[in-house]
Every structure is written in C-alpha cells, then in structure tokens.
C-alpha atoms as a PDB file:
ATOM      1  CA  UNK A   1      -7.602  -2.643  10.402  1.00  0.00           C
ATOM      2  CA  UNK A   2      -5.101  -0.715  12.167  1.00  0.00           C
ATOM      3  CA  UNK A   3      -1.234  -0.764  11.265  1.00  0.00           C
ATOM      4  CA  UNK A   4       1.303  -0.403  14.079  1.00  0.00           C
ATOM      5  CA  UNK A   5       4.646   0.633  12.367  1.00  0.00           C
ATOM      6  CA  UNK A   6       8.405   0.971  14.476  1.00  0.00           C
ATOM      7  CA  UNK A   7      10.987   2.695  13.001  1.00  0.00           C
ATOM      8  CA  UNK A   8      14.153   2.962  14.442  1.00  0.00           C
ATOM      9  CA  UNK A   9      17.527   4.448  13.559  1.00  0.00           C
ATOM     10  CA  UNK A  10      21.038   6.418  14.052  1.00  0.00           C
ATOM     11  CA  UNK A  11      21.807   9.545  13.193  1.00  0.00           C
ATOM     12  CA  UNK A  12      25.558  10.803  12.361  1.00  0.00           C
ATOM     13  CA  UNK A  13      26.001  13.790  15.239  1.00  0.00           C
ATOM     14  CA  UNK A  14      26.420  16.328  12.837  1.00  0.00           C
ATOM     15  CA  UNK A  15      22.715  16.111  11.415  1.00  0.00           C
ATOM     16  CA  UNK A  16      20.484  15.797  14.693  1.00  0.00           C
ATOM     17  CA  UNK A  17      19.696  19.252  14.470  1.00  0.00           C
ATOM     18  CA  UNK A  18      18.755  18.635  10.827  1.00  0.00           C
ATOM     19  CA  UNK A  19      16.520  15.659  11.716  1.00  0.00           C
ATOM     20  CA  UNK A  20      15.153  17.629  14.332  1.00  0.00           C
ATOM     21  CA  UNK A  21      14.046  20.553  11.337  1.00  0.00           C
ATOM     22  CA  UNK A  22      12.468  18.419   9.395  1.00  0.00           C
ATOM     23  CA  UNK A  23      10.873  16.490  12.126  1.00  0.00           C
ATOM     24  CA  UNK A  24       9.266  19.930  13.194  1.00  0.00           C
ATOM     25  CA  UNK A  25       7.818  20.400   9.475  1.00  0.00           C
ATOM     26  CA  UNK A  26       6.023  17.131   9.684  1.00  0.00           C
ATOM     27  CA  UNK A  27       4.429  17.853  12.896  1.00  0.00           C
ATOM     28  CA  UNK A  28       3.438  21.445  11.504  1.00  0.00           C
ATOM     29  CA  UNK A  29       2.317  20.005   8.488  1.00  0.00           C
ATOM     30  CA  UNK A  30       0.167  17.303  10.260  1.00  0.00           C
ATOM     31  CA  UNK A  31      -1.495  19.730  12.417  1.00  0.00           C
ATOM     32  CA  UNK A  32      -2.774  21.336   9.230  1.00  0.00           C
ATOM     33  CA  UNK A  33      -3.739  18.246   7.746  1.00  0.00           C
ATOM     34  CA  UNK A  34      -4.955  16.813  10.821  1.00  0.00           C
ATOM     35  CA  UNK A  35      -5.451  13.116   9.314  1.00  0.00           C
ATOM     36  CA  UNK A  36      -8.199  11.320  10.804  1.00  0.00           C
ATOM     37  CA  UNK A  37      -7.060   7.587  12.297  1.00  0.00           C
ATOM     38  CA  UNK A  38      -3.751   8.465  13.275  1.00  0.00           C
ATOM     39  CA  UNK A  39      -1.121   8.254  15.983  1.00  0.00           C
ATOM     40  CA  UNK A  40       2.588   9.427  15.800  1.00  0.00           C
ATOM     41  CA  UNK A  41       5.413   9.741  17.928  1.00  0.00           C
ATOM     42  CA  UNK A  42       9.073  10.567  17.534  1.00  0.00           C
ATOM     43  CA  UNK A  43      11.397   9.886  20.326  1.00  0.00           C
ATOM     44  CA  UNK A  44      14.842  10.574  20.336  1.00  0.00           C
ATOM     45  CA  UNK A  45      16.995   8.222  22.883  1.00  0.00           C
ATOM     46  CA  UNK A  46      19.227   8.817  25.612  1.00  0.00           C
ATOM     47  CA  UNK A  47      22.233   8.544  23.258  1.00  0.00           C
ATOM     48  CA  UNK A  48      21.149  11.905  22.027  1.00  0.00           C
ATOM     49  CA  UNK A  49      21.563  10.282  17.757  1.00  0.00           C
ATOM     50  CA  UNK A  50      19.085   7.441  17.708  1.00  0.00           C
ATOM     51  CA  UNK A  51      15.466   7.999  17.080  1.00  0.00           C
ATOM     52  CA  UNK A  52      12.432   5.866  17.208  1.00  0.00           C
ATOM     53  CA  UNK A  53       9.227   6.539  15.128  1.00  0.00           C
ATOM     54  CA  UNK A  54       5.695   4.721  16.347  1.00  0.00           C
ATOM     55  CA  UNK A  55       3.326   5.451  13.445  1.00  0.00           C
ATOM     56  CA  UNK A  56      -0.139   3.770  14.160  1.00  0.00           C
ATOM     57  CA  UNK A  57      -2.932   4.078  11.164  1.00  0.00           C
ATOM     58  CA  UNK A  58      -6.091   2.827  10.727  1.00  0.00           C
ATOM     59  CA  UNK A  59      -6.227   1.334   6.857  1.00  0.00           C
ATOM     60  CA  UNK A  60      -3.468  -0.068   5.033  1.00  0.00           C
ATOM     61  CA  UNK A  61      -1.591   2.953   3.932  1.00  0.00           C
ATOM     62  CA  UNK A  62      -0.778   5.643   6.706  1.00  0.00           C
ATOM     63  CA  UNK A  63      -2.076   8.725   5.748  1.00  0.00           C
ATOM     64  CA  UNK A  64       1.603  10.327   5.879  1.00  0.00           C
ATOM     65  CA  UNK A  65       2.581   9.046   2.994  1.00  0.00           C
ATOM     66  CA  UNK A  66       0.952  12.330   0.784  1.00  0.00           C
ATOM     67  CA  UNK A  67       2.470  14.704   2.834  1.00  0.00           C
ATOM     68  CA  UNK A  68       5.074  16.761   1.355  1.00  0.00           C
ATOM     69  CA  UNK A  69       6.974  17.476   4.539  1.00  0.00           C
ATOM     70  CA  UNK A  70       7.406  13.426   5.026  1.00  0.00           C
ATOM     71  CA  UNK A  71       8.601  12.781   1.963  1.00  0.00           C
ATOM     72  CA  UNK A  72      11.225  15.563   2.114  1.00  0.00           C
ATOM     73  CA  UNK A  73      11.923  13.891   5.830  1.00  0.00           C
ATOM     74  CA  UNK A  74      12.824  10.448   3.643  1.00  0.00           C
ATOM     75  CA  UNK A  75      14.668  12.205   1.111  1.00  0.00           C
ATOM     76  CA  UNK A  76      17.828  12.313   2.360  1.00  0.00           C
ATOM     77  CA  UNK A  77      17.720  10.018   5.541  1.00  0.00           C
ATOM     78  CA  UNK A  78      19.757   7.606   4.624  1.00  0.00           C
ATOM     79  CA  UNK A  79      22.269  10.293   4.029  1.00  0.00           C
ATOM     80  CA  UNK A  80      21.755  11.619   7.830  1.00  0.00           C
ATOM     81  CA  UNK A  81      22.268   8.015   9.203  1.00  0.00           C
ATOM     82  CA  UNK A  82      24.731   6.416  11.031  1.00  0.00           C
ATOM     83  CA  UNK A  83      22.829   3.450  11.100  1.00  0.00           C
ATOM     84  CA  UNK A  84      19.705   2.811   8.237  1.00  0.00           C
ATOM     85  CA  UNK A  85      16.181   2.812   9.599  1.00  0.00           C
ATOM     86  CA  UNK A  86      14.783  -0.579  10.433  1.00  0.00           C
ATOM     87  CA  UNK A  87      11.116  -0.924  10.260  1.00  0.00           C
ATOM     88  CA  UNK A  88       9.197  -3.481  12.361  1.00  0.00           C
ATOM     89  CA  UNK A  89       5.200  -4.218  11.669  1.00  0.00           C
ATOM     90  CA  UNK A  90       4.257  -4.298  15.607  1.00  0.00           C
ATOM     91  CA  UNK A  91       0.987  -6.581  17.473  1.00  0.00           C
ATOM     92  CA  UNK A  92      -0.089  -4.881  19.909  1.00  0.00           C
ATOM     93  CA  UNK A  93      -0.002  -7.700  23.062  1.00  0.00           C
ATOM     94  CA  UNK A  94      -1.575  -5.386  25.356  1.00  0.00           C
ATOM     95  CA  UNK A  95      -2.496  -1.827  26.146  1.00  0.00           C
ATOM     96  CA  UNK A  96      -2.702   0.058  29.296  1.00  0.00           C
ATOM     97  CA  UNK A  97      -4.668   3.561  28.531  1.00  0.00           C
ATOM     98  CA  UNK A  98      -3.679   3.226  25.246  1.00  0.00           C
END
C-alpha cells in the first residue's frame, strides 16, 4: 500500500529563511538515510510564504517520521505559520511518467 500525503501551508515572512534551514537538514538527513519506498517534494509557491509538501510512502507510516531533522522541522511550525498546515490523504486519479 502506498500513502500519498499533501501538506500545505503559510509561512509568516520573517521565518522563510528559517523554513528553508530546516528544510535543507531534512533533505541532508534523508540522503544519509536514504529510506527505501519513498518520494518527497517541497515546493514553495509563487507568493514566496506558502509551501506545499507531497510525501508519498509505501506502508502505513512514512519512513520520515524517525528522523531527527523532521521532527525538529515540526517542532516549531506552527510557530513559523501564518496559516497552520492542512494535510490531505491524496488518490492518485492518474499518472503521466509518474
């Protein structure tokens, strides 16, 4: 089974370049770990504060969740944001060299 996960949110100005720190730890820390079975990808949108998280994991518990650099990511997000995260489960519909 494979989990698609969207996470979406707003950043106040003053901490995108915070949120873009610890985003750079996670990806350092996951090419280290290099977990088998998953896809992610962090965009940041045109408004230059909102960001959008595609996490996509085989199994039913992404194997992020361990990783010492996400969990300091979490920590304090709510704290960064404008606007809380909102997570949406996703079904995949259809793929095109995906």
């Amino acid at each position: 089974m494979m989990g698609q996960v969207l996470v979406r949110y707003r950043l106040k100005p003053d901490q995108v370049e915070r949120n873009e720190e610890l985003i750079r730890a996670m990806y350092e820390e996951l090419d280290r770990a290099a977990p088998s079975g998953l896809r992610y990808v962090i965009f940041k949108l045109e408004d230059g504060v909102s960001f959008m998280h595609i996490s996509e994991s085989e199994g039913e518990e992404s194997p992020m969740a361990g990783l010492a650099s996400v969990q300091e990511f979490r920590r304090e997000l709510a704290d960064r944001c404008e606007e809380q995260p909102v997570l949406a489960e996703l079904t995949e519909v259809g793929s095109y060299r995906g």
